[in-house]
Protein backbone atom coordinates (compact mmCIF):
# COMPACT_ATOMS: atom_id res chain seq x y z
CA UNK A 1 0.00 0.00 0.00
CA UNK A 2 1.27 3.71 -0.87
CA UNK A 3 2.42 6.43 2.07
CA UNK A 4 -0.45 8.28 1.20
CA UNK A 5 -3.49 5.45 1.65
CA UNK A 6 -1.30 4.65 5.08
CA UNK A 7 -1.68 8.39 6.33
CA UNK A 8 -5.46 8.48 4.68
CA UNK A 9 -6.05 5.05 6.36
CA UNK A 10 -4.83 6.46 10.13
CA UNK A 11 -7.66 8.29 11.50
CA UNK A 12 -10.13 5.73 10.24
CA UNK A 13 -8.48 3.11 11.79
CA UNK A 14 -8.18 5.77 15.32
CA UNK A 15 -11.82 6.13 14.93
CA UNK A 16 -12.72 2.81 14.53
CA UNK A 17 -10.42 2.42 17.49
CA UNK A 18 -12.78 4.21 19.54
CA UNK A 19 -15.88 3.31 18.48
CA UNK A 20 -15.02 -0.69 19.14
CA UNK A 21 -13.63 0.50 22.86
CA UNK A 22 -16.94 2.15 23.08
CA UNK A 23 -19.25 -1.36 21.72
CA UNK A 24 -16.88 -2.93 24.00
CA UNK A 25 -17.89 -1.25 26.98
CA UNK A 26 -21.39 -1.63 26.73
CA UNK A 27 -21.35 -4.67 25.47
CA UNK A 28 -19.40 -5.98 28.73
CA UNK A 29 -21.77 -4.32 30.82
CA UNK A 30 -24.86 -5.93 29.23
CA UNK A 31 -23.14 -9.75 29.61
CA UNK A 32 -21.72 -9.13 33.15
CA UNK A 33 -25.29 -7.48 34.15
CA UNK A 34 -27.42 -11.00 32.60
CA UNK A 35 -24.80 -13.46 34.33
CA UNK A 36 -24.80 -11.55 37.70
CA UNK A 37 -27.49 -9.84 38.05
CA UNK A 38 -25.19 -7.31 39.62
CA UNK A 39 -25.47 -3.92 38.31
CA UNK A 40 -21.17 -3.12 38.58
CA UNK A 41 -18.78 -5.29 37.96
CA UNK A 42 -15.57 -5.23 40.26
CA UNK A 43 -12.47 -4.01 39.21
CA UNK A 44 -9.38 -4.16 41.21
CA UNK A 45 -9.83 -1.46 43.53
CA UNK A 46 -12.69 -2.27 45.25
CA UNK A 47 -11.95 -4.10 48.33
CA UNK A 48 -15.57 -5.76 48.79
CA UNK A 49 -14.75 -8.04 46.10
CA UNK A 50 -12.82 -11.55 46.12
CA UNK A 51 -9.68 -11.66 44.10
CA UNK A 52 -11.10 -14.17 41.92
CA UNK A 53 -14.33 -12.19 40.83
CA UNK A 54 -12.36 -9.50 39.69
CA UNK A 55 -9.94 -11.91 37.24
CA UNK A 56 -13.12 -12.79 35.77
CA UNK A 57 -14.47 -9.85 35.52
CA UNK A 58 -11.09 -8.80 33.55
CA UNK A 59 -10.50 -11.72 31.40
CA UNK A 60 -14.08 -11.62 30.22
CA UNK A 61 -13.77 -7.47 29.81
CA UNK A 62 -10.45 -8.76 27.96
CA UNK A 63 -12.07 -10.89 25.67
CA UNK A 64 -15.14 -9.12 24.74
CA UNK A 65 -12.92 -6.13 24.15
CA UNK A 66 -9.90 -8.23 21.52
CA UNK A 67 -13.35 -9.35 19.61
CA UNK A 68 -14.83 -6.14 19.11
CA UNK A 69 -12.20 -4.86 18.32
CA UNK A 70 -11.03 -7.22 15.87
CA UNK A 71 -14.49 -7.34 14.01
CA UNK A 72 -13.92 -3.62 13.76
CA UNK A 73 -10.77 -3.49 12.15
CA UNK A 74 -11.59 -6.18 10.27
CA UNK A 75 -14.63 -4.25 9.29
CA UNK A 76 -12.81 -0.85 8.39
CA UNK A 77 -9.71 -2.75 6.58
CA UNK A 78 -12.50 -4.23 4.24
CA UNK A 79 -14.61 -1.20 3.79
CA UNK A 80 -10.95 1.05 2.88
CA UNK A 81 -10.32 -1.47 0.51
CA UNK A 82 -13.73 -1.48 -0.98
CA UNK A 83 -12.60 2.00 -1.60
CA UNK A 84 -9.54 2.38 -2.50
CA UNK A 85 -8.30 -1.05 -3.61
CA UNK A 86 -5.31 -0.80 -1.34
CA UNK A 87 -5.31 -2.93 1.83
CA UNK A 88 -4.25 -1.29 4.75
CA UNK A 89 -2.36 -3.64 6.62
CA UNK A 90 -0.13 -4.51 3.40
């Protein structure tokens, strides 16, 4: 792929970026929410939770986050190359 698609292809790819962090979010939210029926889920700092809640909590946040954002990029990388004809990982 040329300089220039790379530089064209940057803020798409920042954007899309932010928009899976954002699906991610919620999404995790929604899943911990329907298997917990806890409104919060615990994060490191809060003391009231057991050490091993809070590494599940993070390797499912972990996971839900790598496949949005994967499908995302994915997503993008196909619809800049619909475009342009260039892909932008090449």
């Amino acid at each position: 792929m040329s300089k220039g698609a790379k530089i064209v292809y940057r803020p798409i790819g920042l954007i899309g970026s932010l928009v899976a962090s954002s699906i991610a979010a919620t999404l995790f939210q929604i899943v911990w929410k329907k298997a917990t029926n806890a409104d919060d889920a615990p994060t490191a700092m809060k003391s009231e939770y057991r050490l091993r809640e809070i590494l599940v909590a993070s390797a499912l946040r972990g996971a839900i986050v790598a496949v949005v954002k994967a499908l995302v990029s994915r997503g993008g990388a196909r619809g800049f190359t619909k475009l342009t004809g260039a892909w932008p990982g090449d």
